[in-house]
PDB file of N, CA and C in Angstrom:
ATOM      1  N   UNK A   1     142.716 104.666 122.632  1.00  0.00           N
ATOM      2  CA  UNK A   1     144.100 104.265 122.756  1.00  0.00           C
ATOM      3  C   UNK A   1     144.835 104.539 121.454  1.00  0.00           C
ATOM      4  N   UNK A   2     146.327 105.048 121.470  1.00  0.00           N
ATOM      5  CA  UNK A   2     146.746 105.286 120.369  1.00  0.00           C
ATOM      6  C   UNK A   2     148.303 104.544 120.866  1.00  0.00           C
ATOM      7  N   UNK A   3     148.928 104.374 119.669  1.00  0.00           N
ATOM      8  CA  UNK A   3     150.507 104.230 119.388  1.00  0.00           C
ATOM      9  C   UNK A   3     151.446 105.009 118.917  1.00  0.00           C
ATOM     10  N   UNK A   4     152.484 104.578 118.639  1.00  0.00           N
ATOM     11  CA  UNK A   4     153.071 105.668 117.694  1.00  0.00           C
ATOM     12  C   UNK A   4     152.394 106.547 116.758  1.00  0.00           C
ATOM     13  N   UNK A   5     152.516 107.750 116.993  1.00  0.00           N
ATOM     14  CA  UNK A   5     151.896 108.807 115.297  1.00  0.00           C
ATOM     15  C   UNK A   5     150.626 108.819 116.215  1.00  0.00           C
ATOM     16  N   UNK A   6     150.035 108.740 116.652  1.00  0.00           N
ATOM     17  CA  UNK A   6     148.713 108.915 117.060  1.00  0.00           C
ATOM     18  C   UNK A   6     147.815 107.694 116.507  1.00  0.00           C
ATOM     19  N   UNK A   7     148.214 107.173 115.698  1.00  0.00           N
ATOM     20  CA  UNK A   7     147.854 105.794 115.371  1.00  0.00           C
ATOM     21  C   UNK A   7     146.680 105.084 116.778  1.00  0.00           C
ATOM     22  N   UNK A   8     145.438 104.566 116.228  1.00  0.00           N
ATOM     23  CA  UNK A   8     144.897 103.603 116.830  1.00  0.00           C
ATOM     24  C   UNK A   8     144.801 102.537 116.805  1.00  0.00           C
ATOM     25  N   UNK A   9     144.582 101.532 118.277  1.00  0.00           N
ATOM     26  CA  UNK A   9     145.185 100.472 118.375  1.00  0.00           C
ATOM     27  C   UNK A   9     144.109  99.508 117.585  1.00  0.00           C
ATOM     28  N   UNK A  10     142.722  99.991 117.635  1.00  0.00           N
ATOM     29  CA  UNK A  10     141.347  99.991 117.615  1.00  0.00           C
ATOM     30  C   UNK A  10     140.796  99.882 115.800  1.00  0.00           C
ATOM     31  N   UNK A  11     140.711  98.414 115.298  1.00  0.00           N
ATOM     32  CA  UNK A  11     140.371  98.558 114.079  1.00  0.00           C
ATOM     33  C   UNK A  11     139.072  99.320 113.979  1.00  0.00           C
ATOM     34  N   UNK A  12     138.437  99.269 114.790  1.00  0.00           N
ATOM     35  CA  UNK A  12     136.831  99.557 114.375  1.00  0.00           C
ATOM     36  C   UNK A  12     137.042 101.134 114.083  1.00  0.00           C
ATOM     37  N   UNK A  13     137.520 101.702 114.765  1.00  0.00           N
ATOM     38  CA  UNK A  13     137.776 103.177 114.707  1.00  0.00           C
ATOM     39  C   UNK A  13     137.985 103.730 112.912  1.00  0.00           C
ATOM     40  N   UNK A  14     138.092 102.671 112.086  1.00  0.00           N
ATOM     41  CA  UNK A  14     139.176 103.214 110.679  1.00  0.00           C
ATOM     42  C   UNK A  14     137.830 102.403 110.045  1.00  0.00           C
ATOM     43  N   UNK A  15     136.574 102.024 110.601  1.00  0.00           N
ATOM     44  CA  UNK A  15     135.585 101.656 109.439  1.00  0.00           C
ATOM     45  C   UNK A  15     134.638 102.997 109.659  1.00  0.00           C
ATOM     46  N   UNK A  16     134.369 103.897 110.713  1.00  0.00           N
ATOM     47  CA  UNK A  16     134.050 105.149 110.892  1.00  0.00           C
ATOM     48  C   UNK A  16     133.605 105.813 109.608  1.00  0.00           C
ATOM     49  N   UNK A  17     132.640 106.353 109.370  1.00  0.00           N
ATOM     50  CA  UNK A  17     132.393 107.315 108.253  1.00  0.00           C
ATOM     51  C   UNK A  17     133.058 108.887 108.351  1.00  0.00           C
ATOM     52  N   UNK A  18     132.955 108.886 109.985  1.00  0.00           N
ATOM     53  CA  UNK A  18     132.959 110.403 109.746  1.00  0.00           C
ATOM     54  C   UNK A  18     134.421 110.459 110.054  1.00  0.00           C
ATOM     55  N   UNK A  19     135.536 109.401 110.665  1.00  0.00           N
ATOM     56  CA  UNK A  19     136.951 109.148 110.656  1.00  0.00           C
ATOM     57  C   UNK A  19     136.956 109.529 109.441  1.00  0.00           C
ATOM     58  N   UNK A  20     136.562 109.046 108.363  1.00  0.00           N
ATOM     59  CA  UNK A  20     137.189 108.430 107.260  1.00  0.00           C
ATOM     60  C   UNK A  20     137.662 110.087 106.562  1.00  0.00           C
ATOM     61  N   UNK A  21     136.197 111.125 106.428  1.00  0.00           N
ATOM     62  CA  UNK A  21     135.898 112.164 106.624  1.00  0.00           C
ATOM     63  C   UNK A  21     136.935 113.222 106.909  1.00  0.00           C
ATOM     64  N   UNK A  22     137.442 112.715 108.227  1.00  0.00           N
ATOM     65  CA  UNK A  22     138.265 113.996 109.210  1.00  0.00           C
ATOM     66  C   UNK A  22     139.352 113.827 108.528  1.00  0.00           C
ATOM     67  N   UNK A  23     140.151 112.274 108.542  1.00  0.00           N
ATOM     68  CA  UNK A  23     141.339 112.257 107.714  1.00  0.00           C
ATOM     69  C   UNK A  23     141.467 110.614 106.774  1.00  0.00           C
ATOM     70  N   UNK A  24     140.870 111.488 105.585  1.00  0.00           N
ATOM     71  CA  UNK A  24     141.415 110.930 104.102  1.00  0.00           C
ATOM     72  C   UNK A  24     142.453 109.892 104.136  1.00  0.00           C
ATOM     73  N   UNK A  25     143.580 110.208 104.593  1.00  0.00           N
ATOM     74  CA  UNK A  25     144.958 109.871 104.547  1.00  0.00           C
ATOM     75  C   UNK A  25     145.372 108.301 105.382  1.00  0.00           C
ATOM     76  N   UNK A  26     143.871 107.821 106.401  1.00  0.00           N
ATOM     77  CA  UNK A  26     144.117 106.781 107.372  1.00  0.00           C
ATOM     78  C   UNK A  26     143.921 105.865 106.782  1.00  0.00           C
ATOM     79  N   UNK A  27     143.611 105.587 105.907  1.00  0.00           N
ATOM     80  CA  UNK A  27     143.307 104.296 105.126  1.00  0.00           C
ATOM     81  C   UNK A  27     144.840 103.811 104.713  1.00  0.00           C
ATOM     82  N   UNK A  28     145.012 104.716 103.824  1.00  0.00           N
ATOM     83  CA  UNK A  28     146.600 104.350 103.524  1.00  0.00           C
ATOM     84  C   UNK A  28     147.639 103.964 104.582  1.00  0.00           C
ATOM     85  N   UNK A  29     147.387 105.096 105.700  1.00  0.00           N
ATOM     86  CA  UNK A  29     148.452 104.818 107.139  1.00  0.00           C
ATOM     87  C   UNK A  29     148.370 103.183 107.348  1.00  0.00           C
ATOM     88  N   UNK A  30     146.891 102.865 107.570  1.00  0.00           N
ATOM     89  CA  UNK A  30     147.018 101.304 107.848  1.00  0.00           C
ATOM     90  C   UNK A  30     147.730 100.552 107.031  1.00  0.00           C
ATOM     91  N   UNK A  31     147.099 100.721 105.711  1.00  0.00           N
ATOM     92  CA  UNK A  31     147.767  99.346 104.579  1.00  0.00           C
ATOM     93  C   UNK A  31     148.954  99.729 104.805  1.00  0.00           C
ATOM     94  N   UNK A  32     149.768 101.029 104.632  1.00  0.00           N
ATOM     95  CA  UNK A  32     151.211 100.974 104.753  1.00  0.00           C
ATOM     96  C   UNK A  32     151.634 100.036 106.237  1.00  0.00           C
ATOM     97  N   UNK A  33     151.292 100.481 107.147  1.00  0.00           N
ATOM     98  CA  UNK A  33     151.428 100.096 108.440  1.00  0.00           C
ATOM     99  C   UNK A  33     151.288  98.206 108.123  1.00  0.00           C
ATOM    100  N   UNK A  34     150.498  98.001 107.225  1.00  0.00           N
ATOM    101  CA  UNK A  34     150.335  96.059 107.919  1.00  0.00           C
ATOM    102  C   UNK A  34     151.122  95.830 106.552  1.00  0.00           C
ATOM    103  N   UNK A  35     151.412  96.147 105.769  1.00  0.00           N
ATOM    104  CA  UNK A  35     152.886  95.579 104.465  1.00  0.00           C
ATOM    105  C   UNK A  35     154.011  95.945 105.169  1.00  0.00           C
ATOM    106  N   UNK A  36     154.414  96.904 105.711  1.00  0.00           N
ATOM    107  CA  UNK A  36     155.316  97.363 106.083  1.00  0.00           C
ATOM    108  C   UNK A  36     156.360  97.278 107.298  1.00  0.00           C
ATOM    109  N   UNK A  37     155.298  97.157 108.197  1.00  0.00           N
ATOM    110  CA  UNK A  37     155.909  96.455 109.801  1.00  0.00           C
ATOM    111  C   UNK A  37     156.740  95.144 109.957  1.00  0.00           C
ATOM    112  N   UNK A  38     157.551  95.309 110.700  1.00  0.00           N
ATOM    113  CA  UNK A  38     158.126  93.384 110.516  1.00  0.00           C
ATOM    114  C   UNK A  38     157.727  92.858 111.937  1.00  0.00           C
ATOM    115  N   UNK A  39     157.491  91.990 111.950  1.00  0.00           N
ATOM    116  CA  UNK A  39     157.418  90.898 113.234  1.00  0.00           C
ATOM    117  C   UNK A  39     158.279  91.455 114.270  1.00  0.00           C
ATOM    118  N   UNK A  40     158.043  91.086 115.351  1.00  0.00           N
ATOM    119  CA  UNK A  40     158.843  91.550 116.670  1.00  0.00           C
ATOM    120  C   UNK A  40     158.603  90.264 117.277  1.00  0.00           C
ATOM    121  N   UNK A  41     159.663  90.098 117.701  1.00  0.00           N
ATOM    122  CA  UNK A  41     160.153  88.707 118.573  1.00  0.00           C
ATOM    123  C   UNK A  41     160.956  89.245 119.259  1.00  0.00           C
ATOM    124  N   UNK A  42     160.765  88.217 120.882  1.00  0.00           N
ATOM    125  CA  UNK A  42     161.775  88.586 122.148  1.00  0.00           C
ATOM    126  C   UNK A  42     162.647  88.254 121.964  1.00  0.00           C
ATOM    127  N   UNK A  43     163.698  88.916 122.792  1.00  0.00           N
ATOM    128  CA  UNK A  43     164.432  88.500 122.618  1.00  0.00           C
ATOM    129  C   UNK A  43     165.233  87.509 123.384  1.00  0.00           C
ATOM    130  N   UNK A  44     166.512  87.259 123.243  1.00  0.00           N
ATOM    131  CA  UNK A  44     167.164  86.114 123.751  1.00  0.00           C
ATOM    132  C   UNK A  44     168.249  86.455 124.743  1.00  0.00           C
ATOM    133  N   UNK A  45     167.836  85.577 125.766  1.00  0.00           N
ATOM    134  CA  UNK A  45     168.553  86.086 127.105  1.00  0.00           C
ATOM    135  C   UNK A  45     170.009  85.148 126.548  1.00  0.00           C
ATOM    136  N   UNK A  46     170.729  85.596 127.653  1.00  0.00           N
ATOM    137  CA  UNK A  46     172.334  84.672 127.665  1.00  0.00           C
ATOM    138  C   UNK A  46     172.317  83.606 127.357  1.00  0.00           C
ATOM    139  N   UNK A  47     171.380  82.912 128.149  1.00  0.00           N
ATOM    140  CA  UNK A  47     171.672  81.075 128.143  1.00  0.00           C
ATOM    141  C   UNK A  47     170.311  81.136 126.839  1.00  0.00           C
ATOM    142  N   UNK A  48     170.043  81.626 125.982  1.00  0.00           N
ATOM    143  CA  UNK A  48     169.902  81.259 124.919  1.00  0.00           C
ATOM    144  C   UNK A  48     167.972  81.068 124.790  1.00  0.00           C
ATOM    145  N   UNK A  49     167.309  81.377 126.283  1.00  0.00           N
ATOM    146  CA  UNK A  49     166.416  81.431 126.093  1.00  0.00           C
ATOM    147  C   UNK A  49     165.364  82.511 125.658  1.00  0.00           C
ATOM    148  N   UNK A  50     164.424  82.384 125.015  1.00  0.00           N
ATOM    149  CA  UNK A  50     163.339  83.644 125.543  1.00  0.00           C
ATOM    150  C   UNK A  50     163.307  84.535 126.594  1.00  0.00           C
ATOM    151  N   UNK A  51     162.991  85.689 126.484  1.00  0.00           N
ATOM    152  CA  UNK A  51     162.921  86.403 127.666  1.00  0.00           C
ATOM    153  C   UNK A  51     161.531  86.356 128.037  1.00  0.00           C
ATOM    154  N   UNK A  52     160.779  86.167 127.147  1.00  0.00           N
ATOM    155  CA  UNK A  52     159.340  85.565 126.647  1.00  0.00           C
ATOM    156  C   UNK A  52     158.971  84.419 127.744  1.00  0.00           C
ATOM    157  N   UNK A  53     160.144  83.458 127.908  1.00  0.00           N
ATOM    158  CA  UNK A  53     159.690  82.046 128.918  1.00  0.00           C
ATOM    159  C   UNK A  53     160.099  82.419 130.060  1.00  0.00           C
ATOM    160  N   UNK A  54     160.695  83.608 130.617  1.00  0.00           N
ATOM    161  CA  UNK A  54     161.324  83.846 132.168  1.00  0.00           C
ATOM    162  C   UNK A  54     159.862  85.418 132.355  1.00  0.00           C
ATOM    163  N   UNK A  55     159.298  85.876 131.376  1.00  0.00           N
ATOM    164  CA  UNK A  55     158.030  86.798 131.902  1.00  0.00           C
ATOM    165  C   UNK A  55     157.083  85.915 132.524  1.00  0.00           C
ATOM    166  N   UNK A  56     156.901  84.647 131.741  1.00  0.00           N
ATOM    167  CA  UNK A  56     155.207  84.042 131.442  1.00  0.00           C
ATOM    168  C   UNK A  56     155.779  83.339 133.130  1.00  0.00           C
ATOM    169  N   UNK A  57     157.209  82.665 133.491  1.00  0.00           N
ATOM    170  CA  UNK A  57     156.638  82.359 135.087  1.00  0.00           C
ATOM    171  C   UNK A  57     157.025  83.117 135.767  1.00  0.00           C
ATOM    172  N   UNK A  58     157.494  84.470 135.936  1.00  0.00           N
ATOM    173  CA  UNK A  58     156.995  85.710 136.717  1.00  0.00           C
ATOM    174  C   UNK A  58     155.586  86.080 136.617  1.00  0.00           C
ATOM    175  N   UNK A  59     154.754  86.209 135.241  1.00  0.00           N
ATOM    176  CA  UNK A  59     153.826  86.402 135.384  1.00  0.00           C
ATOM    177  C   UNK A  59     152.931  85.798 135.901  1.00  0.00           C
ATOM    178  N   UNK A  60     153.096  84.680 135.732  1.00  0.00           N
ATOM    179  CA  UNK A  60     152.262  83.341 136.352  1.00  0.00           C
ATOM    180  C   UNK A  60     152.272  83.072 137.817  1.00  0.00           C
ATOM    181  N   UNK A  61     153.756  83.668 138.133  1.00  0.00           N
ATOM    182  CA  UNK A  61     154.058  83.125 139.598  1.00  0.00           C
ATOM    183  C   UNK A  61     152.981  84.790 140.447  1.00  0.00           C
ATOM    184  N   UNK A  62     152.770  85.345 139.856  1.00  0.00           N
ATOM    185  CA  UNK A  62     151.988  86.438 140.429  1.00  0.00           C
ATOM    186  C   UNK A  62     150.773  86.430 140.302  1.00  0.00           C
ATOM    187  N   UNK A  63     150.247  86.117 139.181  1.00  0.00           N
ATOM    188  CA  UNK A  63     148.791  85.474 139.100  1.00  0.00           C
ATOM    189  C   UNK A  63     148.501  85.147 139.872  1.00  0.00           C
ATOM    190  N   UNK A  64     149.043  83.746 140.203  1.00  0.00           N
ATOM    191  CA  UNK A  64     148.614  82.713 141.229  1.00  0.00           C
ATOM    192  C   UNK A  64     148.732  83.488 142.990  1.00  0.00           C
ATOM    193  N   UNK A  65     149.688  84.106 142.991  1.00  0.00           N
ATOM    194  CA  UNK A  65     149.027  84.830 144.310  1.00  0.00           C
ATOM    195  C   UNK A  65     148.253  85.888 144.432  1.00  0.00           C
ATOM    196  N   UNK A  66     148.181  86.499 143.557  1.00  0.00           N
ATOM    197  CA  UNK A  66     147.179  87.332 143.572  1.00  0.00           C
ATOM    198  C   UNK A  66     145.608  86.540 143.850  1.00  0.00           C
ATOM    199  N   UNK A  67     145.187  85.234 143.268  1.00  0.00           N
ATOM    200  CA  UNK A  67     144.247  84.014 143.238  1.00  0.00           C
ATOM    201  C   UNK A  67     144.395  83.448 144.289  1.00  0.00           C
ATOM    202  N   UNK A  68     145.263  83.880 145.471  1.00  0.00           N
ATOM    203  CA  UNK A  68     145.028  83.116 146.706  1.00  0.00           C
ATOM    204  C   UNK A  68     146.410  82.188 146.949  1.00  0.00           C
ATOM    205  N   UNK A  69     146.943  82.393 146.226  1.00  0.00           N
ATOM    206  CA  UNK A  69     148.134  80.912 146.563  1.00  0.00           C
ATOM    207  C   UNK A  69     149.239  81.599 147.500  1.00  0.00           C
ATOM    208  N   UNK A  70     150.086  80.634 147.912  1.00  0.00           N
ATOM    209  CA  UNK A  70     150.662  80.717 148.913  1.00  0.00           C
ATOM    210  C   UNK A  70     151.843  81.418 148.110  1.00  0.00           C
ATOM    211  N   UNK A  71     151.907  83.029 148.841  1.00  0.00           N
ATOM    212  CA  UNK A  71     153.166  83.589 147.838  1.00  0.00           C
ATOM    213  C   UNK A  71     154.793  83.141 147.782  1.00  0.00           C
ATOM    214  N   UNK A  72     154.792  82.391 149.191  1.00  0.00           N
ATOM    215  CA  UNK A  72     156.763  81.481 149.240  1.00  0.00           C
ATOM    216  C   UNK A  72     156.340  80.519 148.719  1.00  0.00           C
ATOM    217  N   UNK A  73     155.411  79.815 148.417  1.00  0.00           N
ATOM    218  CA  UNK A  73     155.450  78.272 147.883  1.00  0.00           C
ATOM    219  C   UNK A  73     155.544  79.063 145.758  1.00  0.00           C
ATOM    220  N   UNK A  74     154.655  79.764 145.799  1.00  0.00           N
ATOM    221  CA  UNK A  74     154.954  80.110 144.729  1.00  0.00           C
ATOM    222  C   UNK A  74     155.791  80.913 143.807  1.00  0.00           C
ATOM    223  N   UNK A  75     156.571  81.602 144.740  1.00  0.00           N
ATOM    224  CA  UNK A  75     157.470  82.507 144.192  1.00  0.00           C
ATOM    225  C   UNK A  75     158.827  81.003 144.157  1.00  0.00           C
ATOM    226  N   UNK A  76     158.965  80.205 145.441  1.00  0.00           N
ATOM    227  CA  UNK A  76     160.078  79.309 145.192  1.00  0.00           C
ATOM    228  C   UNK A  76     159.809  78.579 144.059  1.00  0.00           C
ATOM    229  N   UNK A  77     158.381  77.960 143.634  1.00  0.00           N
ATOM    230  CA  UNK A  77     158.054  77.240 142.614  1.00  0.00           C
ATOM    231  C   UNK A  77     158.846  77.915 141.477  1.00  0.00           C
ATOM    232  N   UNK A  78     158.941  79.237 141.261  1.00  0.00           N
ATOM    233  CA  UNK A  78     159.105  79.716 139.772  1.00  0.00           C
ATOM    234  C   UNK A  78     160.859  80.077 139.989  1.00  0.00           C
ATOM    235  N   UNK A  79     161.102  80.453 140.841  1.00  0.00           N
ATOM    236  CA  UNK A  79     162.197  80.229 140.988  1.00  0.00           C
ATOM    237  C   UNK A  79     163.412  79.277 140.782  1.00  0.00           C
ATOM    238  N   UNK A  80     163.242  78.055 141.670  1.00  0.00           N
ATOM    239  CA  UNK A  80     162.857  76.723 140.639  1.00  0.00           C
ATOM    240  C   UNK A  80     163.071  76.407 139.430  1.00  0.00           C
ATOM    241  N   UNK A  81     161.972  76.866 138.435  1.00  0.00           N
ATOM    242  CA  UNK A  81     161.635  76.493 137.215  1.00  0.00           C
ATOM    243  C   UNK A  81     162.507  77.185 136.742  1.00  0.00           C
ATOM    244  N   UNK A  82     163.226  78.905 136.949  1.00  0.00           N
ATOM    245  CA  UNK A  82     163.363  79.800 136.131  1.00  0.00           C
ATOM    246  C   UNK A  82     165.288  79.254 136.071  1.00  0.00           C
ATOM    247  N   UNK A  83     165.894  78.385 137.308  1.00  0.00           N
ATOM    248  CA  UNK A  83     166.560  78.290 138.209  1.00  0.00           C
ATOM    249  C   UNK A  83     166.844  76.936 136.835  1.00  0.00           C
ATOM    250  N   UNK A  84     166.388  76.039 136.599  1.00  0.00           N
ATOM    251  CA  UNK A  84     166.562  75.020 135.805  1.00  0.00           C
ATOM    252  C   UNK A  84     166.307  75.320 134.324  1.00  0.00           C
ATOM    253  N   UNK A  85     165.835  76.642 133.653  1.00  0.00           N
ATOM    254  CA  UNK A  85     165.815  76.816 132.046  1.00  0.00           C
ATOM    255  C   UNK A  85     167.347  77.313 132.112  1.00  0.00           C
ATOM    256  N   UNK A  86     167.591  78.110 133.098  1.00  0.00           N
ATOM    257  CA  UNK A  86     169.294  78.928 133.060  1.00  0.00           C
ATOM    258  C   UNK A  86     170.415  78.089 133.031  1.00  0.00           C
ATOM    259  N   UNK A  87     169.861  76.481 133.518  1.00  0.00           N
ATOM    260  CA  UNK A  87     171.129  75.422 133.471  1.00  0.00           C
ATOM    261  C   UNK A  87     171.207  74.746 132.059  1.00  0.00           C
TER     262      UNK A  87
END
């Protein structure tokens, strides 16, 4: 798996001997990469919430049927919930 630049997501990959080998230059990519990066935070919907707290009960509300639950009891459940952070 890679990211931007070809970058891996994968620390173990950058303790490699023969990585280290192919390209010289990855050691540095990282340290620059972890001083350098800033935090990423969601962002903020209208009414001031997370967009972060309206994924986790979509995500959740799908979980749970995927696990067997009743998909109208649970889709209204989050609905609901998502229905009362917006007030």
């Amino acid at each position: 798996m890679t990211i931007l630049s070809g970058i891996s997501t994968t620390r173990q990959l950058y303790s490699s001997v023969f990585i280290q080998e192919l390209y010289p230059w990855m050691n540095k990519a990282i340290e620059s990469m972890q001083n350098h990066v800033k935090l990423r935070e969601f962002p903020m919907s209208a009414s001031g919430k997370s967009i972060r707290e309206y994924e986790q009960i979509i995500s959740g509300a799908i979980n749970q049927c995927l696990n067997g639950a009743d998909p109208k009891q649970v889709m209204q459940d989050a609905a609901n919930t998502m229905s009362r952070l917006i007030k």
